[in-house]
Protein backbone atom coordinates (compact mmCIF):
# COMPACT_ATOMS: atom_id res chain seq x y z
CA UNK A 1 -55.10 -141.24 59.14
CA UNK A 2 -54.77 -139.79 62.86
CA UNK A 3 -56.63 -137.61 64.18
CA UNK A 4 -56.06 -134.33 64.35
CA UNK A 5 -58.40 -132.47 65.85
CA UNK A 6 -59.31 -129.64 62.88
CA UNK A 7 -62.14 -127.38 63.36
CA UNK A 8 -64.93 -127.73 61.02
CA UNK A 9 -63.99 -126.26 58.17
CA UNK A 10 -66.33 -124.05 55.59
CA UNK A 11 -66.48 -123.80 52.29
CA UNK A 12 -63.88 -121.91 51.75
CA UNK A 13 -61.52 -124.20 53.30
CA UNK A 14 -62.79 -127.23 51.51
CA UNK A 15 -62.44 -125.94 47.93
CA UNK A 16 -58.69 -124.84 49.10
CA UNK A 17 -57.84 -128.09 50.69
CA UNK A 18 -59.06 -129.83 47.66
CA UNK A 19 -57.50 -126.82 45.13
CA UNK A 20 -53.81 -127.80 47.25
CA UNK A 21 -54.02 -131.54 47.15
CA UNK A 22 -54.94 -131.31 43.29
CA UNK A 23 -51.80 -129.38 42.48
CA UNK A 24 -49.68 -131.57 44.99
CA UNK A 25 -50.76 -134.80 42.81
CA UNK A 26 -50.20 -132.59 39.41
CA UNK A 27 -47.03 -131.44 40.14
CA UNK A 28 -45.16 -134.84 41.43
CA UNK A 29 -46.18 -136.20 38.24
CA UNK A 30 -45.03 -133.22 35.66
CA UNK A 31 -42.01 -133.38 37.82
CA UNK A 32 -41.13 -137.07 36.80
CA UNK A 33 -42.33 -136.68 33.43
CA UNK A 34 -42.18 -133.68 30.50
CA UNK A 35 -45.49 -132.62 29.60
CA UNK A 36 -44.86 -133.85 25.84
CA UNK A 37 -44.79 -137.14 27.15
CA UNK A 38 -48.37 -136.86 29.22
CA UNK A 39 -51.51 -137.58 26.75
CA UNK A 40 -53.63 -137.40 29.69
CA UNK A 41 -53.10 -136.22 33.53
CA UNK A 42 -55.98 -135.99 35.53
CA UNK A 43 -56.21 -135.50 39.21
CA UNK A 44 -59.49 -135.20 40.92
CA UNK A 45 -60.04 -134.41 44.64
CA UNK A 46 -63.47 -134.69 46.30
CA UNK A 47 -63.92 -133.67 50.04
CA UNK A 48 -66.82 -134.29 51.57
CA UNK A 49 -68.15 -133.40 55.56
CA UNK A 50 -66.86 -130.47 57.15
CA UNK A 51 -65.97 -132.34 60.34
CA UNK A 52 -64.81 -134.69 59.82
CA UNK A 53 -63.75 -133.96 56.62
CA UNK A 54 -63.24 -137.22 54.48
CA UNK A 55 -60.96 -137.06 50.60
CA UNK A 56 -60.72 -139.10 48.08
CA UNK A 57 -58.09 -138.39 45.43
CA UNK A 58 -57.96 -140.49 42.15
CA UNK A 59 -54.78 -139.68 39.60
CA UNK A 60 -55.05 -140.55 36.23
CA UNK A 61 -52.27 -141.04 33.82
CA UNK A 62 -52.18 -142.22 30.29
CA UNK A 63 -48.33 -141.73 28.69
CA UNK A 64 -47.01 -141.49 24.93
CA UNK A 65 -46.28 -145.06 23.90
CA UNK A 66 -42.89 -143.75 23.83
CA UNK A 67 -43.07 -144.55 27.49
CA UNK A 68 -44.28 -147.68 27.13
CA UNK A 69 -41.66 -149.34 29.82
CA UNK A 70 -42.24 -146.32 32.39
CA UNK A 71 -44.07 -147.54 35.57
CA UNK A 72 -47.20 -145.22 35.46
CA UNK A 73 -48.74 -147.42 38.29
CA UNK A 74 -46.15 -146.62 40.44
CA UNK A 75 -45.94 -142.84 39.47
CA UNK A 76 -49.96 -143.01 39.84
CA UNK A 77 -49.59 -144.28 43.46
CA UNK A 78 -46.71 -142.08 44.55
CA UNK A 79 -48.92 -138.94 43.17
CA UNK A 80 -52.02 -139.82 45.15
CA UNK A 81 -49.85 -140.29 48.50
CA UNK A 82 -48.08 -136.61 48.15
CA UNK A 83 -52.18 -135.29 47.45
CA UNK A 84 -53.00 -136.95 50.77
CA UNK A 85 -49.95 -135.79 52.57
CA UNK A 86 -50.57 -132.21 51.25
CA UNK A 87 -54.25 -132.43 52.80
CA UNK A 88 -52.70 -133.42 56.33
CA UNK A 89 -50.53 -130.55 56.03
CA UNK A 90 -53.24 -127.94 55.61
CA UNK A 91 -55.62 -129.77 58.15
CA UNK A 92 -52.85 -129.07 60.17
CA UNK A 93 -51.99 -125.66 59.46
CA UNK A 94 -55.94 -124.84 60.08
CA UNK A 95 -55.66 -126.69 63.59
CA UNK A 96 -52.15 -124.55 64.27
CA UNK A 97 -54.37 -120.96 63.38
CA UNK A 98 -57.68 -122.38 65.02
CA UNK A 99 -55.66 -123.13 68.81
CA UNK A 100 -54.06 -119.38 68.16
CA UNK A 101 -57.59 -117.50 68.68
């Protein structure tokens, strides 16, 4: 990833950042597949460093066997990727308020 010159960022911000990419990785998936289908969905987000701040997001999906020709790897990958792109986007919007003051 680029850099982007954030500020450091406090708690606050961390648990936010990591609350944001969460849901970003939760809702691509529930929005390819119906929530009857999902045995298991978990997305985890750890952030650690305040400057620089370095994530790690790991999506886990485990389908009804009703889906058993569904490409979960795929879905997986694609849901980690919009979790990473939502964490640029509020590192961003922090640098955007922290060159306003």
């Amino acid at each position: 990833m680029e850099e982007i010159g954030i500020p450091e960022l406090d708690l606050e911000q961390v648990v936010e950042l990591c609350e944001r990419a969460e849901q970003a990785g939760r809702d691509y998936v529930l929005s390819q597949v119906s929530t009857s289908r999902i045995v298991t969905l978990d997305v985890t987000v750890d952030a650690e460093g305040t400057k620089p701040v370095t994530a790690k997001v790991e999506v886990r999906v485990v389908l009804s066997p009703l889906m058993k020709d569904f490409d979960v790897e795929a879905l997986t990958k694609e849901a980690t990727k919009r979790a990473f792109a939502e964490i640029e986007e509020y590192l961003r919007e922090l640098k955007c308020k922290s060159t306003k003051y």
